[in-house]
Protein backbone atom coordinates (compact mmCIF):
# COMPACT_ATOMS: atom_id res chain seq x y z
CA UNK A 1 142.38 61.72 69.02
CA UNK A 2 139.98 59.47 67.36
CA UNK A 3 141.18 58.32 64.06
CA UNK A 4 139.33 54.57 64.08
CA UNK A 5 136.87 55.40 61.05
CA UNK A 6 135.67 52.46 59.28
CA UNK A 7 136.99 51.77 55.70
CA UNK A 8 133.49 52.07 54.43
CA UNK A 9 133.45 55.61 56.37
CA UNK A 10 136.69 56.54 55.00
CA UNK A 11 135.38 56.00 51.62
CA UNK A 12 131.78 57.36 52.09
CA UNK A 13 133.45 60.81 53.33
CA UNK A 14 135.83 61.03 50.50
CA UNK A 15 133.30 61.03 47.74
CA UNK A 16 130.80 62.43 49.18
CA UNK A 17 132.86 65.40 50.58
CA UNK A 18 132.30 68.07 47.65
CA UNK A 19 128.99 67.94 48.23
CA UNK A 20 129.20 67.88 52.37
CA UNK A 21 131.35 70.72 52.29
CA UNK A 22 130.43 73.96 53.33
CA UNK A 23 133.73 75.00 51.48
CA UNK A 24 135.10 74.28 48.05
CA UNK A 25 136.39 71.49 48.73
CA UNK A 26 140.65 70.68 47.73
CA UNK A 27 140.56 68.06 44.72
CA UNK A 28 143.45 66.06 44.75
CA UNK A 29 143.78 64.01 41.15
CA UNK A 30 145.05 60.22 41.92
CA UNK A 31 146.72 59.23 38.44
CA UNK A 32 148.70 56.12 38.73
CA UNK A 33 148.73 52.54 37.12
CA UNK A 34 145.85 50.78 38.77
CA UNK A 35 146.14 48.30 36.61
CA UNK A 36 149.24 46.76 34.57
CA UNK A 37 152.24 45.40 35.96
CA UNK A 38 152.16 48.13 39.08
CA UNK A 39 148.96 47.28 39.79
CA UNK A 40 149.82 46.26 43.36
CA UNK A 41 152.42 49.65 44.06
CA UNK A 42 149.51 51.90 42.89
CA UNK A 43 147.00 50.27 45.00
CA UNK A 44 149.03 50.55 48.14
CA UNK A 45 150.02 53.94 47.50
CA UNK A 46 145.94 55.18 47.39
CA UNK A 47 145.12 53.06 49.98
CA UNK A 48 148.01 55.10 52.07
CA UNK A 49 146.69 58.17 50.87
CA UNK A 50 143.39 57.39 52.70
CA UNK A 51 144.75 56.17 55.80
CA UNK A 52 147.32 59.67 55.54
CA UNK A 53 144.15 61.55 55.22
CA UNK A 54 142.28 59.84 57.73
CA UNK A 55 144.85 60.55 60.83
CA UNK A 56 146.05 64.03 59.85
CA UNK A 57 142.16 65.39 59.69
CA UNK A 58 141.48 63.41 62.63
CA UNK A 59 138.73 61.03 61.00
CA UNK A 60 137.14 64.45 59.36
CA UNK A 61 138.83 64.06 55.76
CA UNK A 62 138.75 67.88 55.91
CA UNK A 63 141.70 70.78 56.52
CA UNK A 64 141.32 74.76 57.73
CA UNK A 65 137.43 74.16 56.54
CA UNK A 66 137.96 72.59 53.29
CA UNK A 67 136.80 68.79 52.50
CA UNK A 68 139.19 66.82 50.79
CA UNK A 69 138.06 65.08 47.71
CA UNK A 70 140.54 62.45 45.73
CA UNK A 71 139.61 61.66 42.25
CA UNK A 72 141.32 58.39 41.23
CA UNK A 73 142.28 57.90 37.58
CA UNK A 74 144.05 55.05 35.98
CA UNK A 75 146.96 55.68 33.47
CA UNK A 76 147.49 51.93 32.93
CA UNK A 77 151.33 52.32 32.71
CA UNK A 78 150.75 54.16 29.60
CA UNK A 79 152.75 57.84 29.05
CA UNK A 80 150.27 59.52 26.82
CA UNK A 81 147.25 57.93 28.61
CA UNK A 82 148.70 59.77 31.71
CA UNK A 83 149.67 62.90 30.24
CA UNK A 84 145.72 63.09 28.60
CA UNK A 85 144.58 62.65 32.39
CA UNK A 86 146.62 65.13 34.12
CA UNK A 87 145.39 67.51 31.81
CA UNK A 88 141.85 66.34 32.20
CA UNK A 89 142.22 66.81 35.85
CA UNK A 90 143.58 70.02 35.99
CA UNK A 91 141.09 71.39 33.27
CA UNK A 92 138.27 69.98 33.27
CA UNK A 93 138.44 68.49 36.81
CA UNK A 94 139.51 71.72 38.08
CA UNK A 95 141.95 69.83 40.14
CA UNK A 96 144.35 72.14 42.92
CA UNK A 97 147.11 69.17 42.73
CA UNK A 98 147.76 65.77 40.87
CA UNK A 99 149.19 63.02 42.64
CA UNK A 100 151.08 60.34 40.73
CA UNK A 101 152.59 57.90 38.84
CA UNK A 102 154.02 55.28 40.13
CA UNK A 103 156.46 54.35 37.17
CA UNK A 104 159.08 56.40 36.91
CA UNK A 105 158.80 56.63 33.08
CA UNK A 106 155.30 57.24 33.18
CA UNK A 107 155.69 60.39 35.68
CA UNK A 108 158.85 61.90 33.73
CA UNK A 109 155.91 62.53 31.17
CA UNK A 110 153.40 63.89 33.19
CA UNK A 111 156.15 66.81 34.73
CA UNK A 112 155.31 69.38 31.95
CA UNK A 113 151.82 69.09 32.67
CA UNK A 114 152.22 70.51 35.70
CA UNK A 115 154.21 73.83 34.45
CA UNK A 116 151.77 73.93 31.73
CA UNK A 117 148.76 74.41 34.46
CA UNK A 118 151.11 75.71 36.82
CA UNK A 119 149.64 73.70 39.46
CA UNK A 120 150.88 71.45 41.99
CA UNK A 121 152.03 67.71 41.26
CA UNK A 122 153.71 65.12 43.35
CA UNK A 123 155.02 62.34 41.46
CA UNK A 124 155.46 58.92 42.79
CA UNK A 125 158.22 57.16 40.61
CA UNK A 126 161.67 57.37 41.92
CA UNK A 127 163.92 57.99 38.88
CA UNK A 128 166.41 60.91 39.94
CA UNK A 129 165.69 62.93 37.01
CA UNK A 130 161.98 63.80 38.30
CA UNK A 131 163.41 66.04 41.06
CA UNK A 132 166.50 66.17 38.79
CA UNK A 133 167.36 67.39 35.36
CA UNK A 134 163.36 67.55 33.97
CA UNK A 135 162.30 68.71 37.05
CA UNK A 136 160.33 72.04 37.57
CA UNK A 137 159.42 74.52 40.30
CA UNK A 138 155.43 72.78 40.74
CA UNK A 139 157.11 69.55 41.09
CA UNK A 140 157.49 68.24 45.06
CA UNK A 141 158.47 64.58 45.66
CA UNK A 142 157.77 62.54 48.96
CA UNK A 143 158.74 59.44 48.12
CA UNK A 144 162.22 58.65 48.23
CA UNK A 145 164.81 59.07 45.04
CA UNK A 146 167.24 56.95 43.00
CA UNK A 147 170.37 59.03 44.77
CA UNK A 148 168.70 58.03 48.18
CA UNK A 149 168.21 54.38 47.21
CA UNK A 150 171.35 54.61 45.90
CA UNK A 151 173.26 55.92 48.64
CA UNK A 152 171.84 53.99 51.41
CA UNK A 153 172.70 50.81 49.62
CA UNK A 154 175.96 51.96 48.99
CA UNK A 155 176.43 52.23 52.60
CA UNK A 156 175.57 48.88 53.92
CA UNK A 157 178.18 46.93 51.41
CA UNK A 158 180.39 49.78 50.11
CA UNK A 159 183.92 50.15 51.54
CA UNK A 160 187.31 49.99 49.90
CA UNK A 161 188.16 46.43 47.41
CA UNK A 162 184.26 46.32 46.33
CA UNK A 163 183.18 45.12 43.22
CA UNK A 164 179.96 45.13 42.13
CA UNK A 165 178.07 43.86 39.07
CA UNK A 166 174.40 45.70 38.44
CA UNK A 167 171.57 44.64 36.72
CA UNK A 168 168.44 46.73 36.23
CA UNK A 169 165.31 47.39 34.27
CA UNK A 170 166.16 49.25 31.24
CA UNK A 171 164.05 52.41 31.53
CA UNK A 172 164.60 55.97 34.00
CA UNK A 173 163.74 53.78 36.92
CA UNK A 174 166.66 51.55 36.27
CA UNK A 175 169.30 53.37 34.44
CA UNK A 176 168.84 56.48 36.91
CA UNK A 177 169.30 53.91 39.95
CA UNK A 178 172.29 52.33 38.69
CA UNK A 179 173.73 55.88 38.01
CA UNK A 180 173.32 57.21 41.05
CA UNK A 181 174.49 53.98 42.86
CA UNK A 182 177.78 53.59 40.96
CA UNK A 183 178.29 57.42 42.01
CA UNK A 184 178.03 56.56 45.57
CA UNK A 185 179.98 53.32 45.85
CA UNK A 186 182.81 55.19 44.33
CA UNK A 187 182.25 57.34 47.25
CA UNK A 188 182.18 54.88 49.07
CA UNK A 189 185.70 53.69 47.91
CA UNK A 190 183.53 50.42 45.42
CA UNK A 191 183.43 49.96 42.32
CA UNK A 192 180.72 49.15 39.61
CA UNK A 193 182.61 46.77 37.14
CA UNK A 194 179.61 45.90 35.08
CA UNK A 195 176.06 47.09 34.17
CA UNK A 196 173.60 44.62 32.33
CA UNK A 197 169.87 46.03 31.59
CA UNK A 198 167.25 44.04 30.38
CA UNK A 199 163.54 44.71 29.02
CA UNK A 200 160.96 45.28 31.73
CA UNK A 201 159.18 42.21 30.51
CA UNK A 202 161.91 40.11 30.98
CA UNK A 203 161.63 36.42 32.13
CA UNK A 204 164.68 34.39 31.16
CA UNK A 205 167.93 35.62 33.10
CA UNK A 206 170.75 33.03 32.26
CA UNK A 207 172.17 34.38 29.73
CA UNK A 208 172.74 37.98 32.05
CA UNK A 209 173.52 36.06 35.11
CA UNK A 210 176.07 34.52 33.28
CA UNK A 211 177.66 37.88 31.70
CA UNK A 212 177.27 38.90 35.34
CA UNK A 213 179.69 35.99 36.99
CA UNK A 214 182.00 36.36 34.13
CA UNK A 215 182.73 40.26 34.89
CA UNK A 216 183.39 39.11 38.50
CA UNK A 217 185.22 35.39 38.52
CA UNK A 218 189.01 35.87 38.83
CA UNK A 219 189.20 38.98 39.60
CA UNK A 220 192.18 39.38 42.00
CA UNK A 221 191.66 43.19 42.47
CA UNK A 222 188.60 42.78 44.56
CA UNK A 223 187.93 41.62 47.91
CA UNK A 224 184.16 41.70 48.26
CA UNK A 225 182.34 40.83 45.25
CA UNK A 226 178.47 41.78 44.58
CA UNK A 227 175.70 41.50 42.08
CA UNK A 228 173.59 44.65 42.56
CA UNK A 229 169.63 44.67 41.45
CA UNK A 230 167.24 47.21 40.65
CA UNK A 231 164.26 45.59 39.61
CA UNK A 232 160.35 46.72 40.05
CA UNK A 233 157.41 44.04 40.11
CA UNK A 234 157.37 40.59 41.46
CA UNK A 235 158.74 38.93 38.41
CA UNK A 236 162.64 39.54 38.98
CA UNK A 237 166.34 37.96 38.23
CA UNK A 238 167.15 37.57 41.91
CA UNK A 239 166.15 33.73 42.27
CA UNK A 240 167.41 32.30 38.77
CA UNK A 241 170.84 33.81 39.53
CA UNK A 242 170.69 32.39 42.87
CA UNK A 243 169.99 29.12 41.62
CA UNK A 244 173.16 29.73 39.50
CA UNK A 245 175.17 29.31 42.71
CA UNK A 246 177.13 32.75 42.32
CA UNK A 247 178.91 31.42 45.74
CA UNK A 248 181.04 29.44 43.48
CA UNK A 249 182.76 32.42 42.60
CA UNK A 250 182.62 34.44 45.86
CA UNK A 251 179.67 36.51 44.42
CA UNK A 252 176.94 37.69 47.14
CA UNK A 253 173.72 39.35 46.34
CA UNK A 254 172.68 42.42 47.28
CA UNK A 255 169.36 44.73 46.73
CA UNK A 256 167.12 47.28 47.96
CA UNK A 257 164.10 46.56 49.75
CA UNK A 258 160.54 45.55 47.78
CA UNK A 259 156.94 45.19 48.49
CA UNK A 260 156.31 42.07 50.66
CA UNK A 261 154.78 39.57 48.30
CA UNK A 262 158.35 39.97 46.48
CA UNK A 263 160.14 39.77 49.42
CA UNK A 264 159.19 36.12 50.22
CA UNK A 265 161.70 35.22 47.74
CA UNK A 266 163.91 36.89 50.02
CA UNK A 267 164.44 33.77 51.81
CA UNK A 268 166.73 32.33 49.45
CA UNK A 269 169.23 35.00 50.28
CA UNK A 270 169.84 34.42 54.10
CA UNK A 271 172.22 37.74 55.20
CA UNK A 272 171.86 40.07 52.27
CA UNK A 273 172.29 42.95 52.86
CA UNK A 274 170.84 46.22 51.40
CA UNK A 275 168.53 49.23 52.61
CA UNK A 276 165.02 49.62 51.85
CA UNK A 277 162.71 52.54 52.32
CA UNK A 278 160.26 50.98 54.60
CA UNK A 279 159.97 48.07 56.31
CA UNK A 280 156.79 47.82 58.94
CA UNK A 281 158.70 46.37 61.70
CA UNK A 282 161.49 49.16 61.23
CA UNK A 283 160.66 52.51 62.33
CA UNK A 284 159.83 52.97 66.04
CA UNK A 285 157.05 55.73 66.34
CA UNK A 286 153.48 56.59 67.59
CA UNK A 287 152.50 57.04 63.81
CA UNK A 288 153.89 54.10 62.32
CA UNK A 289 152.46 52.14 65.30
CA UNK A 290 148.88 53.66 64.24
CA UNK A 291 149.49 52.80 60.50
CA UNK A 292 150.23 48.84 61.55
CA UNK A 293 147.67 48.30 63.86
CA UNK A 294 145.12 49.99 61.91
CA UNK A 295 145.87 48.15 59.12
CA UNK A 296 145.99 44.98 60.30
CA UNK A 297 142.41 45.72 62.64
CA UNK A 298 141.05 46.48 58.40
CA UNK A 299 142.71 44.23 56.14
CA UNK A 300 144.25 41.61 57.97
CA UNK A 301 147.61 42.17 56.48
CA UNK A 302 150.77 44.28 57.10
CA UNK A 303 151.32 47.80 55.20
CA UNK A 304 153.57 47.68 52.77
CA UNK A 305 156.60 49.76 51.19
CA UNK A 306 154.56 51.94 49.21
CA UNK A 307 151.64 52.13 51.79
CA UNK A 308 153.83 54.09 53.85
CA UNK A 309 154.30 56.40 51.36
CA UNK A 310 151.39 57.48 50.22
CA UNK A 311 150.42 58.28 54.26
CA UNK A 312 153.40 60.32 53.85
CA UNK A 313 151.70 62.08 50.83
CA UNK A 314 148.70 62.75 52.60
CA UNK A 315 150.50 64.49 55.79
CA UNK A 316 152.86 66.47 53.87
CA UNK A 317 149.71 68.10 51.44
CA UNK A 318 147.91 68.32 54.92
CA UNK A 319 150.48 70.26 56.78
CA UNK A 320 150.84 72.51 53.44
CA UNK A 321 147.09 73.06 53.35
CA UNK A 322 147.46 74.11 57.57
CA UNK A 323 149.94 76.14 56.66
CA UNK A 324 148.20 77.94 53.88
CA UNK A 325 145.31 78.21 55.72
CA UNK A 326 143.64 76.58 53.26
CA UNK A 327 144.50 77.89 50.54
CA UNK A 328 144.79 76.09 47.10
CA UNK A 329 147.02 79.37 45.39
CA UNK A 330 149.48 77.34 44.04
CA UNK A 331 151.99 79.98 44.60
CA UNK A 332 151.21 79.56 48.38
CA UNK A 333 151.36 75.91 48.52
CA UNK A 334 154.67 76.37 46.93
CA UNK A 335 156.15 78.68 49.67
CA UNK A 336 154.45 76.15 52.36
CA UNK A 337 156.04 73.20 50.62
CA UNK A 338 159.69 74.32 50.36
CA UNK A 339 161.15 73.38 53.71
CA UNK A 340 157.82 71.55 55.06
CA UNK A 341 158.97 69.58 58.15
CA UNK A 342 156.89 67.32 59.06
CA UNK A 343 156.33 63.26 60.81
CA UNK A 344 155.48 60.75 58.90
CA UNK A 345 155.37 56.56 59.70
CA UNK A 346 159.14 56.56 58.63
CA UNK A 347 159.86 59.59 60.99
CA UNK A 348 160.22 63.40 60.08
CA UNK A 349 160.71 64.68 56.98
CA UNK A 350 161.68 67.68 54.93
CA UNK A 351 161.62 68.76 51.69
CA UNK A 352 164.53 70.46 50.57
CA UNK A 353 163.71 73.57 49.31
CA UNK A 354 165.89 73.31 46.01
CA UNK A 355 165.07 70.27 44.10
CA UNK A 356 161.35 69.69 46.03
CA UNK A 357 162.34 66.65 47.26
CA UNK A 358 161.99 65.18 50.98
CA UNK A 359 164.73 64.39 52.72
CA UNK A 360 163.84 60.80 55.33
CA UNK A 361 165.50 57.81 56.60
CA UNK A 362 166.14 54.85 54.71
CA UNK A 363 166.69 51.22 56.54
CA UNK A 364 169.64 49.05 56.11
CA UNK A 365 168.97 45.53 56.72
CA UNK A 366 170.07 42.09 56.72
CA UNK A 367 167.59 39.30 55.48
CA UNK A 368 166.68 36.53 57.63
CA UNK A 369 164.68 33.59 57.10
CA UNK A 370 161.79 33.20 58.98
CA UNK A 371 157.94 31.19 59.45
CA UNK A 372 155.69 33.99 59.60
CA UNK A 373 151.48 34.03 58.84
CA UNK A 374 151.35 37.94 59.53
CA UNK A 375 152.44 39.20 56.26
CA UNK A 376 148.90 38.69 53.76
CA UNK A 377 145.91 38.49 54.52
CA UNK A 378 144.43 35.05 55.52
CA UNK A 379 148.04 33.73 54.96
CA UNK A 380 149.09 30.39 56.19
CA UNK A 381 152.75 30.17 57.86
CA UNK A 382 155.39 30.21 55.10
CA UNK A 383 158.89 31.06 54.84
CA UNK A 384 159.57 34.32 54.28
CA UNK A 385 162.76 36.35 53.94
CA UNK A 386 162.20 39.26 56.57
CA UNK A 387 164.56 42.75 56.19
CA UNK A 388 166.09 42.87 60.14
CA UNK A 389 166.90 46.42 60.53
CA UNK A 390 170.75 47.01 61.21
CA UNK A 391 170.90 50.69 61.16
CA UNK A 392 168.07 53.69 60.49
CA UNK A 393 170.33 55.65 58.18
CA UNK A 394 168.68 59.35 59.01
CA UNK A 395 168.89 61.67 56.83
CA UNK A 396 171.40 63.95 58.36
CA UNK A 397 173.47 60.94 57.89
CA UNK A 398 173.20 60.37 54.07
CA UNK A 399 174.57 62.61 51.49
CA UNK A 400 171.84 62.89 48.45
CA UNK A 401 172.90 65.36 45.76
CA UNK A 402 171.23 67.74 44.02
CA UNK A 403 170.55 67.02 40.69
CA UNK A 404 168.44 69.96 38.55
């Protein structure tokens, strides 16, 4: 297949596809922070959505007949500002699905929206309680969730005589990950011993990292001890408590994975180990391979976490819309949705039919320092702390529950 359009052609055939059409073309609403402090998730996220597009339609942009048109809009991390737009883009847009946010607190708001219109809407955050206890039957998630995160993180340091420590952002995001994560290293035959949440604005970690070692120093009763993070944004407590030389009490860091640019901090922490959703250099298939060298041959640069998933995005709607045969009757993209199998750059997917949300992979790794001028654009060798894979966790392998 050819799938090598330029970016420019990319572009030019998204917004000009309503008109190019000889069918109504399927509008797909875009709301996410494109600016605020997820600027950079959001960005990566559309410019997955593209690339998704791009390979399922084979360079066309269109499905069954139908153009596909994206209409970007930009909630600025705000609730209400993203409510106002989803209703904008279902009513006066006349959109056939919204797409978005990013923050987990942001999208919690937007859910009703979608019942309201009843019309499709596939949020991006990864708090559990958007497939979970506010979830309803128009909601479908393809990113991964706080139970998955959870779970796979659980797995790579959880066994019996853990003790771990957590810190997290205190909104859904964080609260919902440290929930689900205590859950599963208790399965796991851990323990959580401690939570500490601070603002998302946060700067100054001492005083936690200190509240931190002091719920873990002496303690007899463990024989692995751990400092757990859930943090979003580049800003994070990982490197002050580092500097705080938690080895003097046996403490080891651990985490999830993050968007590169955060993950050249990394470094510091030579064998973590934690599980990420995507790393570029972790799955081994045709599609993935596409994705990399496609985006290196047009930005010079490696995709990143959330790149992957908003390909992901594009295939699954894509596969729906084949399945539908086009149709945008959101009570037939609902019976093409529940149970969609389908690839993605992370591998196949499904979305489980009763919570909407897709079941996939997740990566555990162990961090290694190494030089590397292939991460950014234009970048100069630097040390960066890469996420080896040590297992694909599939997900036949990880046990997510169901939440709603």
């Amino acid at each position: 297949m050819n799938r090598l359009l330029t970016t420019a052609a990319v572009a030019a055939s998204v917004l000009t596809a309503g008109a190019a059409g000889a069918q109504e073309a399927v509008r797909i609403a875009h709301i996410s922070g494109f600016s605020g402090p997820l600027e950079a998730y959001a960005e990566q996220t559309s410019r997955g959505m593209e690339m998704g597009f791009e390979y399922a339609t084979d360079g066309s942009m269109e499905v069954a007949g139908r153009p596909i048109e994206i209409i970007r809009k930009d909630d600025q991390g705000d609730p209400s500002r993203a409510r106002a737009l989803a209703q904008e883009a279902y009513g006066e847009d006349d959109a056939h699905m919204v797409v978005g946010s990013i923050s987990s607190g942001v999208a919690l708001a937007m859910l009703p929206i979608a019942q309201e219109w009843e019309r499709i809407m596939i949020p991006e955050g990864v708090a559990d309680g958007i497939t979970g206890e506010q979830w309803n039957r128009y909601i479908f998630r393809i990113g991964r969730n706080s139970s998955q995160d959870a779970v796979s993180n659980a797995v790579a340091i959880g066994e019996e005589g853990v003790c771990v420590a957590t810190i997290a952002q205190d909104y859904a995001f964080g609260r919902d990950g440290v929930a689900a994560y205590k859950e599963a290293m208790e399965a796991e035959g851990g323990r959580v011993v401690h939570e500490e949440y601070l603002p998302t604005d946060a700067t100054d970690f001492t005083a936690a990292a200190q509240r931190l070692f002091e719920s873990l120093r002496g303690r007899d009763d463990c024989t692995d001890k751990y400092i757990f993070g859930i943090w979003a944004g580049q800003t994070n407590p990982f490197g002050r408590i580092q500097d705080l030389e938690p080895e003097r009490y046996g403490i080891t860091m651990s985490t999830g994975g993050n968007i590169l640019p955060a993950m050249v901090g990394y470094s510091e922490f030579e064998g973590m180990e934690g599980a990420t959703f995507y790393y570029f250099e972790s799955p081994d298939n045709d599609m993935n391979d596409w994705l990399v060298e496609q985006h290196y041959d047009r930005y010079d640069a490696a995709p990143d976490f959330f790149t992957a998933q908003g390909f992901a995005q594009a295939i699954a709607i894509t596969e729906a819309l084949r399945e539908t045969d086009g149709s945008t009757d959101t009570e037939d993209l609902i019976a093409a949705l529940e149970g969609l199998e389908f690839d993605t750059p992370k591998g196949p997917m499904r979305i489980r039919p009763e919570d909407h949300q897709a079941m996939q992979s997740m990566y555990h790794f162990r961090i290694e320092a190494q030089e590397r001028s292939d991460w950014f654009a234009g970048d100069e060798t630097q040390t960066v702390g890469v996420p080896v894979l040590v297992d694909e966790l599939t997900k036949e392998e990880l046990d997510i529950p169901i939440r709603n």
